[in-house]
Every structure is written in structure tokens, then in C-alpha cells.
Protein backbone atom coordinates (compact mmCIF):
# COMPACT_ATOMS: atom_id res chain seq x y z
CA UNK A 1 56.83 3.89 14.39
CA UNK A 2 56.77 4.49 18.20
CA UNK A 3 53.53 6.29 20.02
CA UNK A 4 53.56 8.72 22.49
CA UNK A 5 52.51 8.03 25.76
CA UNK A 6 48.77 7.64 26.80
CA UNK A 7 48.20 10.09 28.87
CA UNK A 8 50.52 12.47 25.73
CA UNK A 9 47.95 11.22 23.64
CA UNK A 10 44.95 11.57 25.52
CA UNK A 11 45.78 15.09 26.34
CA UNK A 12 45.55 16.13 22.74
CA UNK A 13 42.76 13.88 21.84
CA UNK A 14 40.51 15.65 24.28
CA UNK A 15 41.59 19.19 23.51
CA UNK A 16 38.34 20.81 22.84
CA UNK A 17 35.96 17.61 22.69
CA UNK A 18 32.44 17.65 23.65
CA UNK A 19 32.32 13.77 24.84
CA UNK A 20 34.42 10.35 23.98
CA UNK A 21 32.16 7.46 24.34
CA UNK A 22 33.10 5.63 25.98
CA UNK A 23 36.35 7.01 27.35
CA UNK A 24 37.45 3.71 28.86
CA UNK A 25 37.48 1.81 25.49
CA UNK A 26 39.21 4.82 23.89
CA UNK A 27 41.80 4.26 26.60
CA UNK A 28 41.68 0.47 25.22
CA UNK A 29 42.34 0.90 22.66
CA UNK A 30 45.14 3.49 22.55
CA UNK A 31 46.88 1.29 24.92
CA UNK A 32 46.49 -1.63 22.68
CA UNK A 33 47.80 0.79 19.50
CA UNK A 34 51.00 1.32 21.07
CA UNK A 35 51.49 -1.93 22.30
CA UNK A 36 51.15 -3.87 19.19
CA UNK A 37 52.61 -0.68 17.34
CA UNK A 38 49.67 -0.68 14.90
CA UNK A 39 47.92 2.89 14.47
CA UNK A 40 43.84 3.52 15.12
CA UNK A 41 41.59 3.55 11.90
CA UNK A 42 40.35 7.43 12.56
CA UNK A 43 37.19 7.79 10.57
CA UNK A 44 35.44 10.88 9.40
CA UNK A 45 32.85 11.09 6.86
CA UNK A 46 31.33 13.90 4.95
CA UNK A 47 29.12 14.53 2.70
CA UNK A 48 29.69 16.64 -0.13
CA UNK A 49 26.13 18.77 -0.19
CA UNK A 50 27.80 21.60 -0.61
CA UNK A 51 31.06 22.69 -1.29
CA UNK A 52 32.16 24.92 0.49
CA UNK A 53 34.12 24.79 3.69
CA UNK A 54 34.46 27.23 6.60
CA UNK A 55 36.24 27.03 9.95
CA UNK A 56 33.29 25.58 11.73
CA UNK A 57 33.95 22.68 9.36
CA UNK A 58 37.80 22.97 10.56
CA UNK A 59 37.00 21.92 13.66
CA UNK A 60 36.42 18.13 13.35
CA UNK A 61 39.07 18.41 10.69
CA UNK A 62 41.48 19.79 13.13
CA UNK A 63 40.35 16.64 15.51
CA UNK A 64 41.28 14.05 12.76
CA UNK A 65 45.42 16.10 12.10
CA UNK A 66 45.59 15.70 16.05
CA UNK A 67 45.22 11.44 15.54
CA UNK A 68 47.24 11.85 12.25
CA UNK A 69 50.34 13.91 14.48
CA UNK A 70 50.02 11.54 16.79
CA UNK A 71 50.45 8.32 14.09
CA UNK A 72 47.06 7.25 13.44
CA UNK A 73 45.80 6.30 10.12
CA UNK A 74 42.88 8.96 9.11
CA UNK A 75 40.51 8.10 6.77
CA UNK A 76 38.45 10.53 5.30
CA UNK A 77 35.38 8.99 3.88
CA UNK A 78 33.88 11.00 0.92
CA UNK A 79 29.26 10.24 1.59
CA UNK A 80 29.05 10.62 -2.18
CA UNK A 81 26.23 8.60 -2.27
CA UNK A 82 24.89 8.81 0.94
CA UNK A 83 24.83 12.76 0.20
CA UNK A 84 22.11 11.55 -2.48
CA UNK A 85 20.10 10.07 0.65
CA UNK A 86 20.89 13.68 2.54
CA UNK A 87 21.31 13.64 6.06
CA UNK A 88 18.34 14.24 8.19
CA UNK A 89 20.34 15.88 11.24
CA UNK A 90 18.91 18.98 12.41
CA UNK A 91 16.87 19.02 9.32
CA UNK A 92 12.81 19.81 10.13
CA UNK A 93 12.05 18.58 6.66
CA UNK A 94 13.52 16.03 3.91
CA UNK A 95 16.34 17.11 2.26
CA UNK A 96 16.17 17.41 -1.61
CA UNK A 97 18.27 14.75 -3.05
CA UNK A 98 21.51 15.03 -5.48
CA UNK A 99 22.79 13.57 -8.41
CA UNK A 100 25.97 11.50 -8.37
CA UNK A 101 27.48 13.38 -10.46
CA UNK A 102 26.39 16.78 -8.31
CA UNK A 103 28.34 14.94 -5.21
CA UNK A 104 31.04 13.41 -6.90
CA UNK A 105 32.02 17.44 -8.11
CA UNK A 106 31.12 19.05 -4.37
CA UNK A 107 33.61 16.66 -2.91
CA UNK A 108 36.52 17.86 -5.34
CA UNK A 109 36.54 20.96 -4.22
CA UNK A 110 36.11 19.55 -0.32
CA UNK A 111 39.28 17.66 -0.61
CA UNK A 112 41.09 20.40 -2.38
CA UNK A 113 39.67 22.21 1.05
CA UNK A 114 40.81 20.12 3.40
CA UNK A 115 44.07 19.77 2.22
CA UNK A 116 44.66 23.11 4.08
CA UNK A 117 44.07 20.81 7.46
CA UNK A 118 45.00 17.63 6.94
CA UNK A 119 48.30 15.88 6.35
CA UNK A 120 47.69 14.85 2.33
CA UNK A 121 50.39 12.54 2.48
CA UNK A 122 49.06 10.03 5.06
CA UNK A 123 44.94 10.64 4.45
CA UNK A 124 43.52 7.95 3.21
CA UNK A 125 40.55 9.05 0.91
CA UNK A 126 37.42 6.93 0.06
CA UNK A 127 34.26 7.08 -1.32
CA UNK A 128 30.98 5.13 0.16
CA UNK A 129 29.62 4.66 -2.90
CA UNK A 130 32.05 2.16 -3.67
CA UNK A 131 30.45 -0.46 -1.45
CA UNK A 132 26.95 1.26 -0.79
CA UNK A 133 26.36 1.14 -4.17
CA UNK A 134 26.65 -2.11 -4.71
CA UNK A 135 24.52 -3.36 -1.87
CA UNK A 136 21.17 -5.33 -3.78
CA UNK A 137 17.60 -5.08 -2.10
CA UNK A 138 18.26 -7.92 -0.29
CA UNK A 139 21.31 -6.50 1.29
CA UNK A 140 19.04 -3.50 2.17
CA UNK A 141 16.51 -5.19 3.90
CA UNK A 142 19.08 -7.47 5.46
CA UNK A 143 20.58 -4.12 6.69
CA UNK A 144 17.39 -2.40 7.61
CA UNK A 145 16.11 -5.58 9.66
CA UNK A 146 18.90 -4.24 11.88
CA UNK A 147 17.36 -1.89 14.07
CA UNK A 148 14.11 -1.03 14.76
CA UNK A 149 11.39 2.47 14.14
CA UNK A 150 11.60 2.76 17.85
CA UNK A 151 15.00 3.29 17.98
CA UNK A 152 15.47 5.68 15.17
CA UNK A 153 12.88 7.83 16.75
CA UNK A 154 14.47 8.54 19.48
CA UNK A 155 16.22 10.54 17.65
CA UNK A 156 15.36 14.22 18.22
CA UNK A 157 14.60 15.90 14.88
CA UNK A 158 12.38 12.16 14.16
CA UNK A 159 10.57 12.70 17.48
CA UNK A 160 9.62 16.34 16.60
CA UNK A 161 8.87 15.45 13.13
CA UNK A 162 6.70 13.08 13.63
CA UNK A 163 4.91 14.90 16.78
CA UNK A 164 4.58 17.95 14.03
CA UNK A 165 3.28 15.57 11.75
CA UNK A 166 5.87 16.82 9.46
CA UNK A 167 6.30 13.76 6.98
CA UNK A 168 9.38 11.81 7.43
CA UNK A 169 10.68 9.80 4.06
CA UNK A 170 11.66 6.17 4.57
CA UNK A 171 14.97 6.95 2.80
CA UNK A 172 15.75 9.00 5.59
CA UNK A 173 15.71 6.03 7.96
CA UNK A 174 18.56 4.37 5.80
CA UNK A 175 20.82 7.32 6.04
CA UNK A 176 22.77 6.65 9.71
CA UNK A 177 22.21 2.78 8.85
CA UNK A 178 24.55 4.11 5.37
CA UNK A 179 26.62 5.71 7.35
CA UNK A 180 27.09 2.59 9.67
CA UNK A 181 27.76 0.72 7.39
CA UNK A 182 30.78 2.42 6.03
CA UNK A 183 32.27 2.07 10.29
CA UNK A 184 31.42 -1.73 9.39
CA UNK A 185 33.49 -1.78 5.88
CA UNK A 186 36.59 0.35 7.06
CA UNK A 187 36.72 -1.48 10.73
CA UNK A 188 36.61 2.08 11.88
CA UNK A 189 38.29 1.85 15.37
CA UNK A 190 37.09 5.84 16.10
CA UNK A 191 34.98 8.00 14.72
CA UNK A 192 34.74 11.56 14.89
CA UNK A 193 31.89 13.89 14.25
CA UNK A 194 30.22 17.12 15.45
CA UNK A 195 27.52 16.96 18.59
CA UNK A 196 24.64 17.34 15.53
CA UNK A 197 25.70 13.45 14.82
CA UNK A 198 25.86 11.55 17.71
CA UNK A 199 22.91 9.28 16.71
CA UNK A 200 24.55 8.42 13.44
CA UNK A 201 28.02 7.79 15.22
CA UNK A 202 26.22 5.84 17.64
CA UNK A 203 24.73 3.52 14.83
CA UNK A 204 27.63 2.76 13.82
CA UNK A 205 29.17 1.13 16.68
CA UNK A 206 25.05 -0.70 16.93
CA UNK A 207 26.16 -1.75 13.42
CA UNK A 208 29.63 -3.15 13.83
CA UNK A 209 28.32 -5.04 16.97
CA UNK A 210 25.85 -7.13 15.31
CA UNK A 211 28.74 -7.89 12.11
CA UNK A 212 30.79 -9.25 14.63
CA UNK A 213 33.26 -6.17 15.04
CA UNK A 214 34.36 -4.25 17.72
CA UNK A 215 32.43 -1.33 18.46
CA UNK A 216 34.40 1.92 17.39
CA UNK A 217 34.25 4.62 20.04
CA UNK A 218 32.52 8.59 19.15
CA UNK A 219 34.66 11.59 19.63
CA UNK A 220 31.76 14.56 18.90
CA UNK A 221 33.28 18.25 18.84
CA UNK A 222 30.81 21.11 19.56
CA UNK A 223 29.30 23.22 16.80
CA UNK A 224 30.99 26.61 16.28
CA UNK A 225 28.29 29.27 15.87
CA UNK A 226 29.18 31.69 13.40
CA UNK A 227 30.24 35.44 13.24
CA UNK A 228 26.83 36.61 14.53
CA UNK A 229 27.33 34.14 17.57
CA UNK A 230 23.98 32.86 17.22
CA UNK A 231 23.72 30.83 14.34
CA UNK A 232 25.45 27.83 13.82
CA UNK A 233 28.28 29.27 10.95
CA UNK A 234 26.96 28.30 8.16
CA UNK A 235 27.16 29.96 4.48
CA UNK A 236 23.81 30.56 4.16
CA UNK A 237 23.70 32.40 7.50
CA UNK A 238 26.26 34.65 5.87
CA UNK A 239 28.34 34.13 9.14
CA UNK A 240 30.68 32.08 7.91
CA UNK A 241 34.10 32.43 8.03
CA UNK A 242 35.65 30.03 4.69
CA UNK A 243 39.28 27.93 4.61
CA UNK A 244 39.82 29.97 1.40
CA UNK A 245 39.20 33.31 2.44
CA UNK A 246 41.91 35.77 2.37
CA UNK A 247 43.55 36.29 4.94
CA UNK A 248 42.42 40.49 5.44
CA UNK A 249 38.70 38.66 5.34
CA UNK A 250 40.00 35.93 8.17
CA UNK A 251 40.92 38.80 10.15
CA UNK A 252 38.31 40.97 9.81
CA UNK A 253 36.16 38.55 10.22
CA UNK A 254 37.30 37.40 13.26
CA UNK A 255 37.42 41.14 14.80
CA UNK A 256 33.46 40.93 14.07
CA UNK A 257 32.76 38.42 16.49
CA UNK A 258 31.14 38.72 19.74
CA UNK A 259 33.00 39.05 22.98
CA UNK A 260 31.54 36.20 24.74
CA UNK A 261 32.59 34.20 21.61
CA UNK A 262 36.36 34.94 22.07
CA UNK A 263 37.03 31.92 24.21
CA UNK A 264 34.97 29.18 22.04
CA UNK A 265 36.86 31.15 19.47
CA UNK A 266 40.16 30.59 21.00
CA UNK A 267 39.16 26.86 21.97
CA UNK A 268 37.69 25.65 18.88
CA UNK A 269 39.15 27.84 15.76
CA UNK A 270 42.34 28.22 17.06
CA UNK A 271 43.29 24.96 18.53
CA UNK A 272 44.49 26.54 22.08
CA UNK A 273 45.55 24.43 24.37
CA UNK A 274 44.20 25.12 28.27
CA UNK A 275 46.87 27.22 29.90
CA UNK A 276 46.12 29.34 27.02
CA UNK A 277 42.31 29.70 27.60
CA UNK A 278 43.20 30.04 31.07
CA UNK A 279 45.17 32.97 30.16
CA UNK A 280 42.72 34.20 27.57
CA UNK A 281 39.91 33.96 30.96
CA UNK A 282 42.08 35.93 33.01
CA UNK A 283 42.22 38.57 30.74
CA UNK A 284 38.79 38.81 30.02
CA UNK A 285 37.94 39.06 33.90
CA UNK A 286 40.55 41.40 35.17
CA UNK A 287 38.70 44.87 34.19
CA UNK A 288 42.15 45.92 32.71
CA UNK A 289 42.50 44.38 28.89
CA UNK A 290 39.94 45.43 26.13
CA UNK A 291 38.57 42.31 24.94
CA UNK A 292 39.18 44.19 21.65
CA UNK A 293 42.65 43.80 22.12
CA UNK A 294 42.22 39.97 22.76
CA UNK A 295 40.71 39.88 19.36
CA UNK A 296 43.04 40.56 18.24
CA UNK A 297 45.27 38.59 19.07
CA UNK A 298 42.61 36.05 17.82
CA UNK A 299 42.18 36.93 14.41
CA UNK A 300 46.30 36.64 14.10
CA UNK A 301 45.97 33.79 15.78
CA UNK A 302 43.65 32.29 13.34
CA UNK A 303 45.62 33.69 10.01
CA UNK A 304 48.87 32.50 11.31
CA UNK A 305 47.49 29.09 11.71
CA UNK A 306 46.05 28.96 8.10
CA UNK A 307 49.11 31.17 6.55
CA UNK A 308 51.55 31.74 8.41
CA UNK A 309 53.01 34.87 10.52
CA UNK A 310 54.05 36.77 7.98
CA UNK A 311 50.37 36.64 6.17
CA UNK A 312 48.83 37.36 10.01
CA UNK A 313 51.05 40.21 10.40
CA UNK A 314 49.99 41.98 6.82
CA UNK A 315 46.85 41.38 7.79
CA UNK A 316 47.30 42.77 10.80
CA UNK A 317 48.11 46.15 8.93
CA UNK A 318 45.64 46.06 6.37
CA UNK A 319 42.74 46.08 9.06
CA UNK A 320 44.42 48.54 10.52
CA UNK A 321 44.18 50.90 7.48
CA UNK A 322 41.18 49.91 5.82
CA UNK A 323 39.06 49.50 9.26
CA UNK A 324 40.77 51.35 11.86
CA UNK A 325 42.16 54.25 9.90
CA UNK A 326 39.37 54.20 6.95
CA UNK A 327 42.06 54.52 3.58
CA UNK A 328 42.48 52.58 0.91
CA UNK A 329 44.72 49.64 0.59
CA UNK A 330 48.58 50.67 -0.98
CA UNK A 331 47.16 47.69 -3.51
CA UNK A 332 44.06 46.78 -4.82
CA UNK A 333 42.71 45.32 -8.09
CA UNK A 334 42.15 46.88 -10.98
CA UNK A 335 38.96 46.70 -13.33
CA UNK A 336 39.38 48.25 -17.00
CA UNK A 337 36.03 49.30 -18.15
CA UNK A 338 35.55 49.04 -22.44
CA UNK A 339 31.85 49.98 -21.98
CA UNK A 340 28.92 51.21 -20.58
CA UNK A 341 28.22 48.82 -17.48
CA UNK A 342 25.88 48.50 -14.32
CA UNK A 343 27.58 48.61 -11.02
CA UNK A 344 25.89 45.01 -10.40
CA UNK A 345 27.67 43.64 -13.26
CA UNK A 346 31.10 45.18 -12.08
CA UNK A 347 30.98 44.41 -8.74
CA UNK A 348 29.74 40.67 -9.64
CA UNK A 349 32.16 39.90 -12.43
CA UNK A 350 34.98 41.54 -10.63
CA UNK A 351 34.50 38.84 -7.39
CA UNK A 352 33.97 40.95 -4.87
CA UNK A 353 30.45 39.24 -4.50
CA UNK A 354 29.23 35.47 -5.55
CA UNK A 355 26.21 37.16 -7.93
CA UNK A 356 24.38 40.35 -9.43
CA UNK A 357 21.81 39.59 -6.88
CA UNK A 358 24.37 39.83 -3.73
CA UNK A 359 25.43 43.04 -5.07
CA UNK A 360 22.12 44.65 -5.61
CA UNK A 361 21.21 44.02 -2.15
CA UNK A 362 23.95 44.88 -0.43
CA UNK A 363 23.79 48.26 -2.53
CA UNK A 364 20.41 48.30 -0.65
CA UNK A 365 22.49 47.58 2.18
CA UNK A 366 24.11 50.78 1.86
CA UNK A 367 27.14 48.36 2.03
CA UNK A 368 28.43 49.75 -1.57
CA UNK A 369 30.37 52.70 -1.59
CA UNK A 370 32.06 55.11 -4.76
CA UNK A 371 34.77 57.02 -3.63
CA UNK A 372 33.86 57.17 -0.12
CA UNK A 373 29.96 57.99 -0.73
CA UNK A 374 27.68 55.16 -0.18
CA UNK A 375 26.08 54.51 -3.07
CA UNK A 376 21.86 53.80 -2.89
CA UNK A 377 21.47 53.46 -6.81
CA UNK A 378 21.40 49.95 -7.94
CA UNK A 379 20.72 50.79 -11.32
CA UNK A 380 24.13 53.07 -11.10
CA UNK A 381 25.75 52.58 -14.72
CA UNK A 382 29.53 53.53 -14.88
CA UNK A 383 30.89 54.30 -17.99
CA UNK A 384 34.92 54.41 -19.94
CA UNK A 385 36.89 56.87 -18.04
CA UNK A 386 35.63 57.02 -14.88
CA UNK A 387 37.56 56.63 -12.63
CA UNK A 388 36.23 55.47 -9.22
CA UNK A 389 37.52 53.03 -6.24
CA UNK A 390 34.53 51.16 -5.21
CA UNK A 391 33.90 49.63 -1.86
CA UNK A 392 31.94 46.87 -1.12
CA UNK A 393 31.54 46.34 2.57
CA UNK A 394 34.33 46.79 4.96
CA UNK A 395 37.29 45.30 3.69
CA UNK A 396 36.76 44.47 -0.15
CA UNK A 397 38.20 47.09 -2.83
CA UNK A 398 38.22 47.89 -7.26
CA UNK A 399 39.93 50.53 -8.48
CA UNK A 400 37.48 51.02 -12.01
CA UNK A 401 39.80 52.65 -14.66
């Protein structure tokens, strides 16, 4: 196949980046790439804790389809068994560790995920546990000899650990040597990764050094806080926005945000490039343009890159009823009640939350309405023919019949 251009490349590769260390060896080898017409190894690893994704996730992901459009071979390395380990970044206590089995099912459902990013048909998809797990003791110690407890606390959630006296677990030492080693085993040329794992990116290229490799170079891409624009998004913040949300909840969602997250929005969710933000920052500063309206453009921004325009403009019009205008959707699902049941249990087995226990509280909420009148009863009981439309927070709807 035939490259692009450096400086074509480069442009794209540093479209939202935080750092590439060290640029000049990037430039390497890119230049080297395109003159032996062999594409980068593009490494990203995750690890399958959890398994859902949101569109802070998409932002590294985003980073590894901007090396695969440009001809580079991505490989996506599944950390089921460095997930078992759990990695210590950010983390002011040991993580509690998981089952192989418990990884090896969180990572189907991340690969079904990022198939909504990434180009399927060129990924390359591994799994470290393929060669971590066969590593003996020896290898381990061999491994571990390595690098030093100086070093590895230097990193900053060690250092405040251990000044806390908050106990750190030896296995937690061996995670970003794992990690490393998986840079060492796919001759990872790049690897990307968000600003939370520099030190572990940076092991890796320690790692590959002293196998005899050539170091790979970092690309980190800055966290995206979350809906409240405090929190980094995260599901557990409740601030998330997910890949698999519908589009109405994309939108919506994005119309939540703060307005001094619209750029980072713009920048990191939407993939803009810079005469875009530049155009985005003159809006914002000329007095004239409700940042509202900027919004948005946003949240269509964001459902059109996930969908496609069609889906952004419906949902365009369905925020507009539900939120704007307050009325019910033209079409909305349909519960048929046989028996005497509590609200919790229709709202819960009906999807419009995760469990009983989201619905009871946002019932206490007063996030739960019955035909338009919020309802403060969690032990509510509806029973055959009623007939009710029931509300769950702004934008999710059941007709009960």
C-alpha cells in the first residue's frame, strides 16, 4: 500500500493528543514506515474489568482508527489476565482481583463495543494471557529483576500510598512490568494510552530496551471528564455517556454538559479537527451565539458520528419534544401488565433502569413520573387495566397497558 505523507500523517496523529514521547522517534519511525512500505505495530491494551464502554473510552479508541485510516496495523490487546492482577493507576487501594473466566466474558462484550470504532476487518485481536500465562517463576523473577522499588515508586499513586501508609500488594508491582511485557512480545512500535498510564507505557519501552528491541514511542490522550464535568466519566459516577446508548440518550446527554466542557467536548468526543475548534472558540467568545445552540450542534455531532445523520437528526426532534416541548414521544414501548406489580419491578424489568434498586432511588429522586405527576411512592403497586405512561427521568418512556 502507499502512505500518506509525514507531515499528512502527523497532522492526524496529533489531533487531540496530550504528549508523543518522544516526537522525534515517532517521526522515525513514520518516515521509516513509508519508506520500506511496512505499516507501524499500533498497540492498545485493555483490560476487561468491566464491561462496559462509554465515550471517554472512545477516545483512545478513536486514536488507534486514525493509525488504522492511515495503514497501520492496530492491535488491540485483550489484559485478560493482567485484569486478574488489576491495574493500580489512580487506584488509592488494591484492586480486588478477577477470575479468568470473569475477564475472558467482560472482554466479549468490549470487543463487540469497540467494533462501533474500530475497523473489524484489519484489528488484530489478542489476548495476554496467551504468553503471560505461561511465564514460570523463574521467568517472573527474571522479569521482576528488571527494574527496581525505586523506580516504581515514583510513580504517583505508589508515592502517596506508601506516604499514607496505605498497603501496597507486591502483585501490584508486576502489573506495568505485565503490561511491558506484552510491548516486548508484539514488538509494539507505538503505544497508545490515556494520561492515567504513562508510567505503564513508559515501562514498556524500559522493557523492550533491555530485550534488545527498539523502544516503542507513548501517544497518551487526556481523560474526558464526564457529564457532570468534574469527574472523570465513568459508570459509576453515573456521568457516563455509553457506545450503546441510544441515540435520544447520546443527545440528551450531551445537551447536559457544562459549557466550559463544549470545546474538550468538541476536541475529544467528536474528533474535530482545529479550524473547527477555532470556530467553535469564536463562537463561544463573541457575546452573540448561545452556547446552548453550540450544543447542539454537539450532541448531533456526536450521534451522527456513532449513527449517522439521519439517527442525529431524529434525535434532534425527539429532544425537542420530550425536553424542549415536554410531550410524549409519537412511539414508545409498551408494557402489558397480567398482574398486580410494584412500580420497581416494572420499571426494572421493562429496562428503563439496570435494577429494582436504581429505580427505587430515583423514585426518591423524584425522577419517576405517572402521567405527568412525579411519583414519591416507591411501594406504588399498579395493577391490570391501568393505564399509565410512566417517565423515568428526562428522556426514558412505558406506556403500561
Amino acid at each position: 500500500m502507499s502512505f500518506n505523507s509525514i507531515d499528512k500523517q502527523l497532522e492526524l496523529i496529533k489531533r487531540g493528543v496530550e504528549e508523543i514521547i518522544p516526537e522525534k522517534e515517532m517521526l522515525t519511525k513514520l518516515e521509516r514506515s513509508k519508506n520500506n512500505n511496512k505499516p507501524l505495530i499500533i498497540k492498545l491494551g485493555c483490560d476487561p474489568s468491566r464491561p462496559d464502554l462509554h465515550i471517554g473510552h472512545g477516545v483512545v479508541l478513536r486514536k488507534m482508527r486514525h493509525f488504522q485510516d492511515l495503514g497501520h496495523q492496530a492491535i488491540l490487546v485483550i489484559g485478560d489476565f493482567t485484569a486478574m492482577i488489576g491495574d493500580p493507576s489512580g487506584r488509592n487501594k488494591t484492586r480486588p482481583n478477577l477470575t479468568l473466566e470473569e475477564t475472558k466474558a467482560n472482554a466479549e462484550s468490549f470487543v463487540e463495543q469497540a467494533k462501533v470504532i474500530l475497523d473489524v476487518d484489519s484489528l488484530k485481536i489478542v489476548y495476554n494471557a496467551d504468553w503471560l500465562n505461561t511465564m514460570s517463576f523463574s521467568d517472573v523473577i527474571e522479569l521482576a529483576s528488571k527494574y527496581t522499588v525505586a523506580r516504581m515508586l515514583q510513580r504517583d499513586d505508589f508515592t502517596k500510598r506508601y506516604q499514607s501508609e496505605i498497603p501496597i500488594s507486591l502483585h501490584e508491582f508486576l502489573y506495568p512490568l505485565a503490561q511491558g511485557m506484552d510491548s516486548v512480545e508484539l514488538h509494539a512500535d507505538v503505544e497508545l494510552g490515556g494520561t492515567d498510564q504513562k508510567f505503564n507505557l513508559l515501562v514498556g519501552r524500559d522493557l523492550q530496551r533491555e530485550y534488545g528491541q527498539e523502544p516503542q514511542c507513548i501517544i497518551t490522550m487526556p481523560l474526558l471528564e464526564g457529564t457532570d464535568g468534574v469527574e472523570k466519566m465513568s459508570k459509576s459516577y453515573g456521568n457516563h455517556i455509553g457506545l450503546l446508548d441510544s441515540p435520544e440518550d447520546k443527545y440528551g446527554k450531551i445537551m447536559s454538559i457544562n459549557d466550559d466542557m463544549i470545546v474538550k467536548y468538541f476536541r475529544l468526543a467528536v474528533d474535530a479537527d482545529e479550524i473547527k475548534l477555532a470556530e467553535i472558540e469564536r463562537k463561544l467568545s463573541d457575546g452573540k451565539t448561545n452556547p446552548r445552540d453550540i450544543k447542539r450542534e454537539l450532541a448531533k455531532a456526536l450521534v451522527e458520528l456513532y449513527h449517522d445523520e439521519e439517527t442525529a437528526l431524529n434525535a434532534e426532534q425527539h429532544f425537542n419534544q420530550v425536553v424542549v416541548n415536554k410531550d410524549i414521544p409519537n412511539e414508545i414501548d409498551e408494557y402489558i401488565l397480567e398482574e398486580n406489580l410494584l412500580l420497581v419491578d416494572v420499571i426494572a424489568d421493562a429496562g428503563l433502569t439496570k435494577s429494582k434498586g436504581e429505580a427505587r432511588r430515583l423514585i426518591k429522586q423524584n425522577a419517576v413520573k405517572l402521567d405527568g405527576k412525579t411519583c414519591i411512592d416507591i411501594n406504588r403497586t399498579l395493577t391490570p387495566g391501568d393505564e399509565i405512561v410512566i417517565k423515568v427521568g428526562k428522556r426514558r418512556f412505558l406506556k403500561v397497558k
